[in-house]
Protein backbone atom coordinates (compact mmCIF):
# COMPACT_ATOMS: atom_id res chain seq x y z
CA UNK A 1 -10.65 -15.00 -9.14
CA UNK A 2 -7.63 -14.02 -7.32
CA UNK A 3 -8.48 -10.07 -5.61
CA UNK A 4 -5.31 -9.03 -6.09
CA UNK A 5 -6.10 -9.35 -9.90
CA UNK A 6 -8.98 -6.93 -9.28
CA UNK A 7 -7.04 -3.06 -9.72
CA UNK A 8 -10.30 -2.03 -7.77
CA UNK A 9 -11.18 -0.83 -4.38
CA UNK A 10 -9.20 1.02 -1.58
CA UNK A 11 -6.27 2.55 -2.03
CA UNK A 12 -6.18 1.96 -6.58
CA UNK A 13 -7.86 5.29 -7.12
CA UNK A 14 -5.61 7.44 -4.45
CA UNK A 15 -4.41 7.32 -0.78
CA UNK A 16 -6.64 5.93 1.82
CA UNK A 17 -6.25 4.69 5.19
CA UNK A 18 -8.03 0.77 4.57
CA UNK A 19 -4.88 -1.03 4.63
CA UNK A 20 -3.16 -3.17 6.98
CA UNK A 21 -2.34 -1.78 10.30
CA UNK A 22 1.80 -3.13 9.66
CA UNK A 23 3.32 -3.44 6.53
CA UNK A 24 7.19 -4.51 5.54
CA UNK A 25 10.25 -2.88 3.86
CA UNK A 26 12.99 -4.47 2.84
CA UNK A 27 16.24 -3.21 2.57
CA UNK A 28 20.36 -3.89 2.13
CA UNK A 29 21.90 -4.50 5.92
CA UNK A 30 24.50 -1.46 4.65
CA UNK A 31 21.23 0.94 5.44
CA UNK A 32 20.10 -0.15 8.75
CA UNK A 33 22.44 2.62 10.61
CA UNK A 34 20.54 5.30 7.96
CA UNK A 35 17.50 3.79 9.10
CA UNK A 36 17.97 3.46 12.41
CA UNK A 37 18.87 7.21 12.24
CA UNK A 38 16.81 8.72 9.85
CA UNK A 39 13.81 5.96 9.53
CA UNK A 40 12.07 5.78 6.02
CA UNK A 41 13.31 8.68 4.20
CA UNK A 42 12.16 9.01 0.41
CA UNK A 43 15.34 11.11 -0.34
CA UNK A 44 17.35 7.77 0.31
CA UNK A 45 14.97 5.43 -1.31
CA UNK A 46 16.84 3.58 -4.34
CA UNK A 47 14.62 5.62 -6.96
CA UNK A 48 15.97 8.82 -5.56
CA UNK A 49 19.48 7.77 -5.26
CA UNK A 50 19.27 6.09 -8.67
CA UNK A 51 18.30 9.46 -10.28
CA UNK A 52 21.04 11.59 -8.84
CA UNK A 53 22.00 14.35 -7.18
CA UNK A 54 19.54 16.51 -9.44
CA UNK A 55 16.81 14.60 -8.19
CA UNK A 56 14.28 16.25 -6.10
CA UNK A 57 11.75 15.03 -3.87
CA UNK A 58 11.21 11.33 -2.66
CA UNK A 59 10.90 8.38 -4.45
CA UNK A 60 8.38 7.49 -2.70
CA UNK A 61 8.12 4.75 0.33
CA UNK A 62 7.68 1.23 -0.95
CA UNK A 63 5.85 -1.42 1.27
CA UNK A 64 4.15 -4.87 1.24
CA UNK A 65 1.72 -7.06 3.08
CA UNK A 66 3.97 -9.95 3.06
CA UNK A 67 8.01 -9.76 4.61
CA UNK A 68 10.53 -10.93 2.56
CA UNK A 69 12.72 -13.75 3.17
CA UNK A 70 15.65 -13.13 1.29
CA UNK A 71 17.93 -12.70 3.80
CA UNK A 72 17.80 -8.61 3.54
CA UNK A 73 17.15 -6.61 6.15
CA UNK A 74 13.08 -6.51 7.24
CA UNK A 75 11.29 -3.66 9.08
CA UNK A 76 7.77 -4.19 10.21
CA UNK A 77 6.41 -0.83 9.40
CA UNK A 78 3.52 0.74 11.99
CA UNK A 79 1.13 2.71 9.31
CA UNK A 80 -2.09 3.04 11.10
CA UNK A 81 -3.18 6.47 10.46
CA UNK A 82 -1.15 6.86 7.19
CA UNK A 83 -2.47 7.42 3.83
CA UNK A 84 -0.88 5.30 1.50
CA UNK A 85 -2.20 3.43 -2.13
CA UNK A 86 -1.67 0.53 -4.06
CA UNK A 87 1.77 0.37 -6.03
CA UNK A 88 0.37 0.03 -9.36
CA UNK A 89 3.87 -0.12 -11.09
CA UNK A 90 4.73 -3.87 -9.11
CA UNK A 91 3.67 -7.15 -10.33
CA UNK A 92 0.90 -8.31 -8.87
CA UNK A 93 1.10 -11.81 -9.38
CA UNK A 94 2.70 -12.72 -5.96
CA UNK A 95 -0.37 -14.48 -4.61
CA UNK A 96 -1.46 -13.14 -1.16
CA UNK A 97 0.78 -10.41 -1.64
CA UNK A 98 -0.23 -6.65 -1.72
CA UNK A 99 2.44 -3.58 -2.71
CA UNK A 100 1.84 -0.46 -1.17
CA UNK A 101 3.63 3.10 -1.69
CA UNK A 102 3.39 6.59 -0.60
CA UNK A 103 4.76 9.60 -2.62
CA UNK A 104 3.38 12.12 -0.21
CA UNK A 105 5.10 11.28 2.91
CA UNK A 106 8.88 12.27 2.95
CA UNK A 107 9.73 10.26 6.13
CA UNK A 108 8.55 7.21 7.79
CA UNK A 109 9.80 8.13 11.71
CA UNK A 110 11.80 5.03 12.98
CA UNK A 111 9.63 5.09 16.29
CA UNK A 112 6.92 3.08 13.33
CA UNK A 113 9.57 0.92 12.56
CA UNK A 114 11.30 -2.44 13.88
CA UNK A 115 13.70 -4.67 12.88
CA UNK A 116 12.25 -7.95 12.07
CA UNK A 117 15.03 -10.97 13.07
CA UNK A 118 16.62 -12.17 9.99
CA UNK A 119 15.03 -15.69 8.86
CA UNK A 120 17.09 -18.81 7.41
């Protein structure tokens, strides 16, 4: 049985703080200066952009166990100490791969965050 099947455990039933120590968020190179100035800001995220300039609050911060390699930008993300929980609206199905969001933090501070070098 894969565990990532199993919607059980830390993290599925609210925020905790078992999770990795560094997670990853990808994003378009044409946000890395926003990044670089604001860090992880839920008011920029694509759900909160998406909605609109009615929209208020974050969109929550969107992170995973496993960096892409799509040729986006890639910032390993410090989170020790943060409460975050399992994305349950992502497809789980990526073997070895974990989703993980917060809705409660507004800002992810860029001294958490580095730029990963882009892979091939």
């Amino acid at each position: 049985m894969n565990p990532l099947d199993n919607e059980s455990g830390p993290g599925w039933d609210g925020p905790t703080l078992e999770h990795p120590a560094v997670l990853y968020h990808s994003s378009s190179q044409a946000n890395r200066a926003s990044i670089l100035a604001h860090g992880l800001d839920a008011q920029y995220s694509d759900a909160a952009l998406t909605a609109g300039a009615d929209y208020v609050g974050g969109g929550g911060l969107f992170l995973s166990s496993t960096p892409s390699s799509s040729g986006i930008d890639v910032w390993a993300v410090n989170v020790e100490g943060l409460a975050l929980e399992r994305d349950q609206t992502t497809d789980h199905d990526h073997l070895g791969e974990q989703w993980w969001v917060s809705y409660e933090l507004d800002v992810i501070p860029v001294e958490r965050l580095r730029l990963l070098p882009k892979t091939p």
